[in-house]
Protein backbone atom coordinates (compact mmCIF):
# COMPACT_ATOMS: atom_id res chain seq x y z
CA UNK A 1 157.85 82.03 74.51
CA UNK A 2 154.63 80.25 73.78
CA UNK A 3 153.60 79.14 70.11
CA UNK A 4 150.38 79.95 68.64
CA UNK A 5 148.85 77.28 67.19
CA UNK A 6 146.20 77.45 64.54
CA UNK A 7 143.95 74.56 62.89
CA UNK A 8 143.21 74.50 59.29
CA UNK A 9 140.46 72.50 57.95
CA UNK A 10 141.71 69.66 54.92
CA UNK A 11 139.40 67.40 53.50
CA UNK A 12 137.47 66.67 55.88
CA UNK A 13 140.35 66.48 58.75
CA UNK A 14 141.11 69.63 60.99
CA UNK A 15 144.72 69.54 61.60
CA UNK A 16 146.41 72.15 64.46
CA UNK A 17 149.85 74.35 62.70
CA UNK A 18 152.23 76.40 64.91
CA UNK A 19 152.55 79.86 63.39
CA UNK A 20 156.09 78.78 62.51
CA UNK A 21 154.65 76.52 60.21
CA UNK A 22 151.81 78.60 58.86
CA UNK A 23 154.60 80.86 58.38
CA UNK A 24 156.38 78.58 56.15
CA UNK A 25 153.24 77.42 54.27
CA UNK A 26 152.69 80.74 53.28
CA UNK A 27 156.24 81.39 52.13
CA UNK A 28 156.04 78.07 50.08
CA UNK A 29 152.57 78.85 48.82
CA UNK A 30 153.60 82.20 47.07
CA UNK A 31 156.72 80.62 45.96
CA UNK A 32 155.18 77.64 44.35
CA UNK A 33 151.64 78.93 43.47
CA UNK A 34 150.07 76.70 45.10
CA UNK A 35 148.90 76.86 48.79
CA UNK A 36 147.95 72.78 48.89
CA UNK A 37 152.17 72.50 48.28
CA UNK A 38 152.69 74.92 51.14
CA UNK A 39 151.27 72.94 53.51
CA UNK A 40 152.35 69.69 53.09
CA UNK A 41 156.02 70.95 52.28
CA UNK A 42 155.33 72.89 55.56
CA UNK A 43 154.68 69.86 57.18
CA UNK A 44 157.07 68.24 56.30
CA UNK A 45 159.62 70.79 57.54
CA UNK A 46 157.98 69.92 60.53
CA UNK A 47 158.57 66.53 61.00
CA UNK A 48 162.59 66.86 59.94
CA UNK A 49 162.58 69.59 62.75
CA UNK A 50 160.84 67.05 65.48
CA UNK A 51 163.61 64.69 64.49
CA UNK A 52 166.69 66.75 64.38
CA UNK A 53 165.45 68.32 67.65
CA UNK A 54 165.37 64.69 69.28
CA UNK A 55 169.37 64.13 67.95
CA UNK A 56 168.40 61.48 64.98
CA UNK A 57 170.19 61.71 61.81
CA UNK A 58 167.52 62.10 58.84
CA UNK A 59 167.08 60.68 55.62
CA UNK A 60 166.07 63.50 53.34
CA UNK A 61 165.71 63.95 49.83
CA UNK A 62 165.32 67.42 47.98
CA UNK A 63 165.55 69.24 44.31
CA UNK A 64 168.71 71.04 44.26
CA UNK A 65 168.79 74.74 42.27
CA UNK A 66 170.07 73.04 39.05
CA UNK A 67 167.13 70.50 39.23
CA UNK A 68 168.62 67.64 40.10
CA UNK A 69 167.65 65.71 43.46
CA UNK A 70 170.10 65.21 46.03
CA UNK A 71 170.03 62.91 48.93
CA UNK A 72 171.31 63.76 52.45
CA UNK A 73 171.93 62.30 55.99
CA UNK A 74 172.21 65.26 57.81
CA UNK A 75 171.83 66.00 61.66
CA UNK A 76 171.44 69.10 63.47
CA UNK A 77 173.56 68.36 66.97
CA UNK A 78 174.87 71.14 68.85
CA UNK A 79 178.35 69.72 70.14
CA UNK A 80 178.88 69.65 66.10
CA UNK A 81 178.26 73.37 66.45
CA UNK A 82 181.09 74.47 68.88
CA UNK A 83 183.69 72.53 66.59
CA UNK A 84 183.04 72.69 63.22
CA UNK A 85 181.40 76.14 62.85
CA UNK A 86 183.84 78.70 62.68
CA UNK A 87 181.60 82.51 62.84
CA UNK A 88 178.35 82.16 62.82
CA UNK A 89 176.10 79.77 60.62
CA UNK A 90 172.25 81.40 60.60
CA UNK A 91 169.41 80.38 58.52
CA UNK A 92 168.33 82.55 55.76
CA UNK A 93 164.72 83.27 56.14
CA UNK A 94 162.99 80.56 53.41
CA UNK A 95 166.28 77.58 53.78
CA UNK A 96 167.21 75.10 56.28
CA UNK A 97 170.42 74.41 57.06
CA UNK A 98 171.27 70.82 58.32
CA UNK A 99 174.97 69.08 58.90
CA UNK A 100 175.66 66.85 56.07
CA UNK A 101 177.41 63.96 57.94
CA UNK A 102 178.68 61.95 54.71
CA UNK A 103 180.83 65.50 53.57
CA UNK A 104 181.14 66.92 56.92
CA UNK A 105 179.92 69.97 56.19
CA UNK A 106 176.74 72.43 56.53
CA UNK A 107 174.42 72.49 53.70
CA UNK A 108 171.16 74.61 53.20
CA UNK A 109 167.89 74.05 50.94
CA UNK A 110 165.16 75.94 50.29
CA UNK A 111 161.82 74.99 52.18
CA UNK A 112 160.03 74.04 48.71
CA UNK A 113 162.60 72.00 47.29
CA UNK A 114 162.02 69.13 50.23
CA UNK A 115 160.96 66.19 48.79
CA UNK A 116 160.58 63.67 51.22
CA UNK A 117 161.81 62.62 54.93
CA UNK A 118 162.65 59.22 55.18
CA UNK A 119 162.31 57.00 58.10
CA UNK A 120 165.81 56.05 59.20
């Protein structure tokens, strides 16, 4: 299947969005009022999904619902799928569900609550 891509025009910089992401910066945008914090949370769902695509365990750091932050190593490797999943684990449409490797477990956040994606 082939991904649209779009460009949208930022301060002076024209930057190119698959429709996945414009997607997502639209969800975040009527979530969080503001379509400036779409995009760059968008983005930034971007980048963690480049590097749990290329096997690297991220560094992230989001607001959890009771406010407080959390931090997470998490990964997103498929031979973790086959054994630890037992049914089926799908994204809700709005989260992103990553394998926390310090619990062993699957977690989920919502798309506006990322905070930052570290450089491991």
């Amino acid at each position: 299947m082939a991904q649209v891509v779009s460009t949208v025009a930022l301060a002076n910089m024209t930057v190119a969005l698959s429709d996945k992401t414009i997607t997502r910066a639209n969800v975040i945008a009527e979530r969080t009022g503001s379509i400036e914090v779409g995009l760059a949370k968008a983005l930034l769902i971007e980048q963690l999904e480049a590097k749990l695509a290329s096997n690297q365990c991220c560094h992230i750091l989001f607001v959890k619902r009771d406010g407080s932050l959390r931090e997470m190593f998490c990964v997103s490797n498929p031979s973790l799928n086959s054994k630890l999943v037992k049914g089926l684990r799908r994204e809700h449409f709005g989260t992103k569900v990553v394998f926390d490797v310090e619990k062993g477990e699957y977690r989920s956040f919502r798309w506006e609550s990322l905070i930052k994606v570290f450089e491991v």
